[in-house]
Protein backbone atom coordinates (compact mmCIF):
# COMPACT_ATOMS: atom_id res chain seq x y z
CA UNK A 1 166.42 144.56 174.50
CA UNK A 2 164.39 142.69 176.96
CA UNK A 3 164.54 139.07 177.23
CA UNK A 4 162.46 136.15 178.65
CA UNK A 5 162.97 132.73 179.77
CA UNK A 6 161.37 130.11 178.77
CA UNK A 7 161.49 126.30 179.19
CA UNK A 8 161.58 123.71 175.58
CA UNK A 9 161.86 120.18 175.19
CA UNK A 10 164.12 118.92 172.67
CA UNK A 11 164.93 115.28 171.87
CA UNK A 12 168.49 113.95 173.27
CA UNK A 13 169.74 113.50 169.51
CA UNK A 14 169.09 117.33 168.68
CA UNK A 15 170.60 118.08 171.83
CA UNK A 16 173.40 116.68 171.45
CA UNK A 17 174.15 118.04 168.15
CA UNK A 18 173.58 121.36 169.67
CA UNK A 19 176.36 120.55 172.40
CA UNK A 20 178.80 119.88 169.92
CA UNK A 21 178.63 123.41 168.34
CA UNK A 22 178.62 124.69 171.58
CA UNK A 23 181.02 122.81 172.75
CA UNK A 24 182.70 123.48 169.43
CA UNK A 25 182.46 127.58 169.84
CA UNK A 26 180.48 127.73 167.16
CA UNK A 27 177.71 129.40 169.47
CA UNK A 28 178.44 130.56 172.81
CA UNK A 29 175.73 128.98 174.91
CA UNK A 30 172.69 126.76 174.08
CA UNK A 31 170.52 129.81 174.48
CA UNK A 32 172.39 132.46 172.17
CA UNK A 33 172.16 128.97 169.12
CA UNK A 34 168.49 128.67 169.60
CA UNK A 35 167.93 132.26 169.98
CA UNK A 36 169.67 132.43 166.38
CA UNK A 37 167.51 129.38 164.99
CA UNK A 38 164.60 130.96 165.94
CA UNK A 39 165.36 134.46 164.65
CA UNK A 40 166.88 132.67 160.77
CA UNK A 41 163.57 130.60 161.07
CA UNK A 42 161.29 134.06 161.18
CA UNK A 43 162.59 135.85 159.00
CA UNK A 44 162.52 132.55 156.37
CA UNK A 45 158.76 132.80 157.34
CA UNK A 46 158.18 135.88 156.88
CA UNK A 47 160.29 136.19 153.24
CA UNK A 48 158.23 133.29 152.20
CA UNK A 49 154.73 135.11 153.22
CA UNK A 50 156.39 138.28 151.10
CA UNK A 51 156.84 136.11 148.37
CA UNK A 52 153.42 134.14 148.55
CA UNK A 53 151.71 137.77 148.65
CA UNK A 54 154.09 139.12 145.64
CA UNK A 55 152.77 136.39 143.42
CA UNK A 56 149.37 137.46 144.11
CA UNK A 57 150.05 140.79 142.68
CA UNK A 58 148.52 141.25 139.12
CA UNK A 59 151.88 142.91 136.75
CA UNK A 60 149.78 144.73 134.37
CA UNK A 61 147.74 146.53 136.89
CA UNK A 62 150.03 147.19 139.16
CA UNK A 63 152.31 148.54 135.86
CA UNK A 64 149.24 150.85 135.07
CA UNK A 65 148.87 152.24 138.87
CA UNK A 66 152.35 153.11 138.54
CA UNK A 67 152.00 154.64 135.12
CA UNK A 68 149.17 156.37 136.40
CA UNK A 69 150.69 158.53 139.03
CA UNK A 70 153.09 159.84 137.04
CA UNK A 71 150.88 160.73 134.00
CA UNK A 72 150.21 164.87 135.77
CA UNK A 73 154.20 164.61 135.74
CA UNK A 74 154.69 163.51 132.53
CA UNK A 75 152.64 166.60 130.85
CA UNK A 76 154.72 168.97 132.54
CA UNK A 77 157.89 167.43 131.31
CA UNK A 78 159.67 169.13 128.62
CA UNK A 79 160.13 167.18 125.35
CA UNK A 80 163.33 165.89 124.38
């Protein structure tokens, strides 16, 4: 995968707690912890837009669309 550098500013208190892990071994190197914060924070975006669209959804209708497509299906089902 390709990768690019890039520059951030971060205040000294944040910094230092990120030494610690590092220092620590909890992440390698300061890049590979923010590369991780980054990636968690995304994909916590991107669940949360999921979930904000899912709500918009109506239950009933989309019950009915489902119901729908199977009805051709459903005729040519024997009965039990």
């Amino acid at each position: 995968m390709a990768a690019s550098k890039i520059a951030i500013t971060m205040d000294d208190k944040t910094l230092k707690r990120l030494d610690i892990l590092v220092k620590s071994k909890f992440f390698p190197n300061r890049s590979k912890a923010i590369q991780q914060a980054v990636n968690e924070k995304l994909m916590r975006i991107e669940k949360s837009r999921l979930a904000q669209e899912c709500a918009k959804l109506n239950p009933e209708f989309e019950q009915s669309l489902a119901e729908k497509g199977f009805l051709p299906e459903l005729e040519e089902w024997p009965q039990y």
